[in-house]
Protein backbone atom coordinates (compact mmCIF):
# COMPACT_ATOMS: atom_id res chain seq x y z
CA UNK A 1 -24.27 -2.98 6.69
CA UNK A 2 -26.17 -4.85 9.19
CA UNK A 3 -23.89 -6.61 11.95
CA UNK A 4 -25.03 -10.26 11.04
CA UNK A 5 -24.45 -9.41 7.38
CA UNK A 6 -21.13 -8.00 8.11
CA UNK A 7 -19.94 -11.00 10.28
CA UNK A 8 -21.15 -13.40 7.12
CA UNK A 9 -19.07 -11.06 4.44
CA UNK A 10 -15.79 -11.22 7.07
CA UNK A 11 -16.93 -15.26 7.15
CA UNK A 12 -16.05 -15.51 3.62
CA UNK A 13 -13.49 -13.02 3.31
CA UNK A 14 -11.60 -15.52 5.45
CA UNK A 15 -12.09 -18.29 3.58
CA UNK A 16 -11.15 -16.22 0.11
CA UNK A 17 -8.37 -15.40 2.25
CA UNK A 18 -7.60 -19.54 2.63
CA UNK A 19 -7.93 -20.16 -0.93
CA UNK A 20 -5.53 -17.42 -1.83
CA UNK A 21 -3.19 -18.95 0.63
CA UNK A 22 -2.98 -21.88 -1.08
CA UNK A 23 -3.58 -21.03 -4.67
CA UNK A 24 -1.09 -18.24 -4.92
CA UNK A 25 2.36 -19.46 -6.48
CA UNK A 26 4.10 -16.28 -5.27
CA UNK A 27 3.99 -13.54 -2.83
CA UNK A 28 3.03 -10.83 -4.73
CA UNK A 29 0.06 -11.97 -6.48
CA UNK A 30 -1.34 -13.34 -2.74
CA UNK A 31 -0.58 -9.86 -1.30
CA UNK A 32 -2.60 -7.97 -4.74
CA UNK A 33 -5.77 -10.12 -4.32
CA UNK A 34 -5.86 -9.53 -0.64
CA UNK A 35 -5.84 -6.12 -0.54
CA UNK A 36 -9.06 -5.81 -2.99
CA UNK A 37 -10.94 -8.25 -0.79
CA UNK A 38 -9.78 -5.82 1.99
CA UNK A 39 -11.73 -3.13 -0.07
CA UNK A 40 -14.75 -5.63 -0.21
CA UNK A 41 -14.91 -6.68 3.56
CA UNK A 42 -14.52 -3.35 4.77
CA UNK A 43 -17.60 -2.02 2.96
CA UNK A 44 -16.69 2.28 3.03
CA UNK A 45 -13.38 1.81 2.14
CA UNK A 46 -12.78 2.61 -2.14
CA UNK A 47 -9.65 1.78 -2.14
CA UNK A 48 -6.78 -0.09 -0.20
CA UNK A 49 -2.95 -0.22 -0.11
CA UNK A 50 -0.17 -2.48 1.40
CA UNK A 51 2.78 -0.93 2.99
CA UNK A 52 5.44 -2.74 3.45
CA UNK A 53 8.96 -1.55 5.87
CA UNK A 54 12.27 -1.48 4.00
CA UNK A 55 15.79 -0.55 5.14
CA UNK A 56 15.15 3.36 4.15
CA UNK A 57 11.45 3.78 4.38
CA UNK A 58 8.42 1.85 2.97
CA UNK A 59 6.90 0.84 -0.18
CA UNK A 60 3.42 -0.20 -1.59
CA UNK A 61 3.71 -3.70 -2.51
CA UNK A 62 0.36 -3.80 -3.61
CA UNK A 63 -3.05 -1.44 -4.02
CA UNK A 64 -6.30 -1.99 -5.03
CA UNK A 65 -6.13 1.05 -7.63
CA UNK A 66 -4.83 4.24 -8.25
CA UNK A 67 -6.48 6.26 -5.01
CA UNK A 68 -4.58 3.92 -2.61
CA UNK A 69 -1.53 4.37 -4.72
CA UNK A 70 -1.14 8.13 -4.64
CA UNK A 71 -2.51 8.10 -1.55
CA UNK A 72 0.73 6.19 -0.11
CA UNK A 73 2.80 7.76 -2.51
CA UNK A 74 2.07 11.16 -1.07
CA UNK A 75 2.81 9.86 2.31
CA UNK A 76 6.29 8.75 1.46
CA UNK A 77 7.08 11.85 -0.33
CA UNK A 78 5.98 13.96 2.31
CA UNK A 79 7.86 11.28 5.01
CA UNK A 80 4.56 11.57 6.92
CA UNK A 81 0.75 10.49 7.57
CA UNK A 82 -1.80 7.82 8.75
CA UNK A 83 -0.11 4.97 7.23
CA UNK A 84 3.33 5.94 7.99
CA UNK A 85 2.41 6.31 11.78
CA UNK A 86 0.72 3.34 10.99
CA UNK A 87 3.89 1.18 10.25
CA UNK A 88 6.33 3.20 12.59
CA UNK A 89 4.01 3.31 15.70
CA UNK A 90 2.74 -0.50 15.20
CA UNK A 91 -0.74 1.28 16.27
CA UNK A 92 -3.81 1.74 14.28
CA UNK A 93 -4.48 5.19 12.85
CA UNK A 94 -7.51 6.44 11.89
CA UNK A 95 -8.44 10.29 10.11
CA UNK A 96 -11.97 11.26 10.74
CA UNK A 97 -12.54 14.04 8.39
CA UNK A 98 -9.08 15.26 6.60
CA UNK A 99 -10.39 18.81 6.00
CA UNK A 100 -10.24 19.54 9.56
CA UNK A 101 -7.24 17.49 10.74
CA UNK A 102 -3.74 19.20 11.43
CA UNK A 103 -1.18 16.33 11.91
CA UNK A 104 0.53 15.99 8.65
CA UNK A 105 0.97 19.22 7.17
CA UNK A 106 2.49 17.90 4.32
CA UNK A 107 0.27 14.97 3.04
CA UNK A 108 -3.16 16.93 3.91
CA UNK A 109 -3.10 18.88 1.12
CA UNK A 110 -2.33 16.72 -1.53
CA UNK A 111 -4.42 14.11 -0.43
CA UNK A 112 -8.01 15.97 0.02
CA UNK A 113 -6.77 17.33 -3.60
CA UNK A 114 -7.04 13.30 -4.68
CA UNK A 115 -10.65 12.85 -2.88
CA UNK A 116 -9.58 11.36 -0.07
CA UNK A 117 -11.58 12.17 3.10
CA UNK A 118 -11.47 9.68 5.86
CA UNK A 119 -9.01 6.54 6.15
CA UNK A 120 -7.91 3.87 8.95
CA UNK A 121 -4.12 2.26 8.69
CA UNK A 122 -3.51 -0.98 10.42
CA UNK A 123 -0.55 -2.27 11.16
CA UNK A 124 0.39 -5.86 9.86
CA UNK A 125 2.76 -8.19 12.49
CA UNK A 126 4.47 -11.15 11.57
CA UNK A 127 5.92 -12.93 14.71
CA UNK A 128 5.65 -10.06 16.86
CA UNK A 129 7.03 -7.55 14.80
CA UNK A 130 4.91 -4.73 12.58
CA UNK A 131 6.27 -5.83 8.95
CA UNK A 132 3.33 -3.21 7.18
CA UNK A 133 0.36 -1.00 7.49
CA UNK A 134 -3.05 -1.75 5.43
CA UNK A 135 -4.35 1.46 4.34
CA UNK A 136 -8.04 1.72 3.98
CA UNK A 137 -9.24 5.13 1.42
CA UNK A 138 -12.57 6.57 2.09
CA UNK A 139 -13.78 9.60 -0.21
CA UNK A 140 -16.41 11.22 2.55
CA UNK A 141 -16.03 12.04 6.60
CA UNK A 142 -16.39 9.43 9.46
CA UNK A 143 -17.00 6.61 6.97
CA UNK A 144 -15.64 3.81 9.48
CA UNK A 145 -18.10 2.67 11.36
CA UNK A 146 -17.81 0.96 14.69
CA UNK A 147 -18.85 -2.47 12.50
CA UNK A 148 -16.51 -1.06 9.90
CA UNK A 149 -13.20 -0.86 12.26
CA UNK A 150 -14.12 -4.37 13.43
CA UNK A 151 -14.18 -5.88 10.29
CA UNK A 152 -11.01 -4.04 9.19
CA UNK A 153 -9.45 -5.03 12.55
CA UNK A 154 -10.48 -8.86 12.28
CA UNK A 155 -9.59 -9.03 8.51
CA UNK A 156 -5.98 -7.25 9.11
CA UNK A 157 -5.33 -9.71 11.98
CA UNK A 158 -6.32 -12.53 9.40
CA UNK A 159 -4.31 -11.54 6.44
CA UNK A 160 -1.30 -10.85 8.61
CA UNK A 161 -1.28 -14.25 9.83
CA UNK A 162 -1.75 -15.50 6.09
CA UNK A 163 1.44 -13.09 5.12
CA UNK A 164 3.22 -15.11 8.18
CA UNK A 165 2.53 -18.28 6.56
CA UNK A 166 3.18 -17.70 3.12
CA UNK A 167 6.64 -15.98 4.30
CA UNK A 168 7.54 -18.60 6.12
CA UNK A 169 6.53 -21.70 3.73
CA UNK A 170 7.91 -19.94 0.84
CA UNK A 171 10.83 -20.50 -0.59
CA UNK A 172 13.37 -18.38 0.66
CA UNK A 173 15.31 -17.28 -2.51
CA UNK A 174 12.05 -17.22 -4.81
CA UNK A 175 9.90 -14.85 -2.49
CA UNK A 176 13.49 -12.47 -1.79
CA UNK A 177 13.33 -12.40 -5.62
CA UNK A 178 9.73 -11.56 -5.62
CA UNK A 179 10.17 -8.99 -3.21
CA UNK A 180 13.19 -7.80 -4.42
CA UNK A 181 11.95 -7.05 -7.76
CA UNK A 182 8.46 -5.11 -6.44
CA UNK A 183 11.01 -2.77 -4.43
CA UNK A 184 13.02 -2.60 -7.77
CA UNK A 185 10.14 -1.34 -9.74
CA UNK A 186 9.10 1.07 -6.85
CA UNK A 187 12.49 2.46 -6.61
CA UNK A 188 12.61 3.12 -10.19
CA UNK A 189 8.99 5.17 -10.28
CA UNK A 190 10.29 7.24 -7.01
CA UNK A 191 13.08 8.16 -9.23
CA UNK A 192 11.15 8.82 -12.09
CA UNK A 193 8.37 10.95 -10.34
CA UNK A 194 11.29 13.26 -8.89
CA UNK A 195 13.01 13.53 -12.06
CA UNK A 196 8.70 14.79 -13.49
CA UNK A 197 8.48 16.71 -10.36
CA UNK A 198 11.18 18.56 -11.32
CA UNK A 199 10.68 19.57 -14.64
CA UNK A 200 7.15 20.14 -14.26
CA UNK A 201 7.36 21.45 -10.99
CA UNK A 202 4.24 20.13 -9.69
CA UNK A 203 3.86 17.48 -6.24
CA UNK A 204 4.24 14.05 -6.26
CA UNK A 205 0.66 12.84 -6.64
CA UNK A 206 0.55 15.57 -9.86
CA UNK A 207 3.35 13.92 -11.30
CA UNK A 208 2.29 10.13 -10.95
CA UNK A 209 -0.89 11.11 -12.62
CA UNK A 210 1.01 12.12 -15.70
CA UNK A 211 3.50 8.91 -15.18
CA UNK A 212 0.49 6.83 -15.04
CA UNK A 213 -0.85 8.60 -18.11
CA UNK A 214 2.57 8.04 -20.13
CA UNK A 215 1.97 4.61 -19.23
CA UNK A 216 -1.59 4.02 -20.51
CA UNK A 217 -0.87 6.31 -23.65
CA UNK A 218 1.99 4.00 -24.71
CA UNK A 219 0.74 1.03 -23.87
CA UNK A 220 3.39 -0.04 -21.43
CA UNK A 221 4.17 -0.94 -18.09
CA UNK A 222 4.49 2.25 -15.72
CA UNK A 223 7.84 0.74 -14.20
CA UNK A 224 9.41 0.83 -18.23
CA UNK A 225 8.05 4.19 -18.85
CA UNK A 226 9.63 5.42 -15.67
CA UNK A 227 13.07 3.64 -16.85
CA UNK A 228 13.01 5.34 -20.14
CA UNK A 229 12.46 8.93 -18.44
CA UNK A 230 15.27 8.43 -15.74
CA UNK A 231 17.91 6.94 -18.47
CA UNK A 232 17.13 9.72 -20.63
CA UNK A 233 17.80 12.36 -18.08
CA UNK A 234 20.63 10.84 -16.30
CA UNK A 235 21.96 8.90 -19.53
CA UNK A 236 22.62 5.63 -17.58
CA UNK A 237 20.10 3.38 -15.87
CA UNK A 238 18.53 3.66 -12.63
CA UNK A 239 19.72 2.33 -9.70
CA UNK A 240 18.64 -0.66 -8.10
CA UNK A 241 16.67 -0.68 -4.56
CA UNK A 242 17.76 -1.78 -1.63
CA UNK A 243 16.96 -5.44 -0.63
CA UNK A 244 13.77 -6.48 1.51
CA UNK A 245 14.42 -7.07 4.88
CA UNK A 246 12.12 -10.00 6.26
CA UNK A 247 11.01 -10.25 9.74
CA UNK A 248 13.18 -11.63 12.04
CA UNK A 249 12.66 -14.80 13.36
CA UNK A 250 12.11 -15.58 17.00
CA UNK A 251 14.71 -18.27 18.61
C-alpha cells in the first residue's frame, strides 16, 4: 500500500476509532470492533487478537476470528511466544518467518500447523503501565512492512489511549462486571479444552477446533458448550476466574 494511501486508511481508522469511543455502551464491544479495524489498518495482517494481563496470566478479550484466537490460545498453553513477550516485556515483538525461528519451542509448532507465518505483538499502556499486547496474524514470511509496522505502531498507540479513556470514564462496577464476565467465559473454555485435551489427547489448538465445532454443530455459545463438557466430567460446575485487575492509577 502506497505511503499516502496508508496515512489516509490510519486517518480514518482514527476517527472509526472516535466513533467507537463514543458509541460503545460497554467495554467489550469497543475492544471487539477495534481489533477488526486493527486487521483493516494494518493491511497484511488476517487476523488480530487482544491480550489482556490478569492476576495468573492473560486472556483474549477480544479477536477478530478464529486464527487470532488459537493463535493466543496456543501461546497461553504453551506459557510462551510473541504476544506473551509482548505483554511481559512491554516491548514490541515481531516473528519474521516462523519456520525458521527458534524462540518458543513450544508455540512454533502448533502455530505454523494453524497457517500462521509472520506476526508483530504490541504492547498496549494505560497510564504508564503495559495493560495488553495487540497481536497482529500474518499467513506468509516478512509480511510487515516498514509502512506496515508504522501503521500498526500509530494505530496501537491510538487505541491504547481510547482503552485509557473508556476505562477511566466508565463506570467502575459496570466495566469490572464486563470484564469480569469475559475472564469468566475464558476460564471456563481453558478448562474445557484441558478436560478435550485429555481425552483426545491432542494440543490445545486441536482441541479448540473441535470445541469450536461442538459449538457451531449445536447451535450454541462456545462458553455453554464448554460448561456442559466440564460439569459432565467433574459433575459440579466450573470454577469461576479470577477478577480483572485494572491499571493502577497514578497519584
Amino acid at each position: 500500500m502506497p505511503s499516502d494511501t496508508a496515512d489516509r486508511h490510519l486517518a480514518s481508522a482514527y476517527g472509526r476509532l472516535l466513533t467507537l469511543l463514543a458509541d460503545s455502551p460497554h467495554v467489550d464491544v469497543f475492544l471487539d470492533q477495534m481489533v477488526r479495524v486493527a486487521t483493516e489498518v494494518v493491511a497484511p495482517a488476517v487476523a488480530c487478537g487482544l491480550t489482556v494481563r490478569r492476576d495468573d496470566g492473560a486472556f483474549t478479550v477480544a479477536s477478530s476470528g478464529d486464527l487470532a484466537a488459537q493463535g493466543d490460545e496456543i501461546q497461553y498453553g504453551a506459557d510462551e511466544g510473541p504476544c506473551l513477550e509482548a505483554l511481559r516485556q512491554g516491548q514490541v515483538v515481531e516473528v519474521f518467518d516462523l519456520r525458521d525461528d527458534d524462540r518458543w519451542c513450544g508455540y512454533r509448532e502448533h502455530a505454523l500447523r494453524l497457517g500462521i507465518v509472520s506476526s508483530l505483538s504490541l504492547p498496549m499502556a494505560v497510564d504508564g503501565e503495559t495493560v495488553g499486547a495487540l497481536n497482529l496474524y500474518a499467513t506468509r514470511p516478512r509480511a510487515f512492512t516498514d509502512t506496515a509496522r508504522r501503521q500498526a505502531l500509530a494505530f496501537t498507540d491510538q487505541g491504547s489511549a481510547a482503552l485509557g479513556v473508556i476505562l477511566r470514564q466508565a463506570d467502575q462496577t459496570l466495566l469490572h462486571r464486563q470484564l469480569t464476565d469475559a475472564m469468566a467465559s475464558r476460564s471456563v473454555i481453558d478448562q474445557a479444552l484441558g478436560v478435550v485435551m485429555g481425552q483426545q489427547r491432542c494440543t490445545a489448538a486441536e482441541a479448540f477446533t473441535l470445541l469450536r465445532q461442538a459449538s457451531q454443530h449445536r447451535n450454541r455459545k462456545l462458553r455453554d458448550v464448554a460448561t456442559e463438557i466440564i460439569t459432565q466430567v467433574s459433575g459440579a460446575s466450573p470454577q469461576p476466574a479470577p477478577g480483572f485487575v485494572p491499571p493502577r492509577q497514578q497519584s
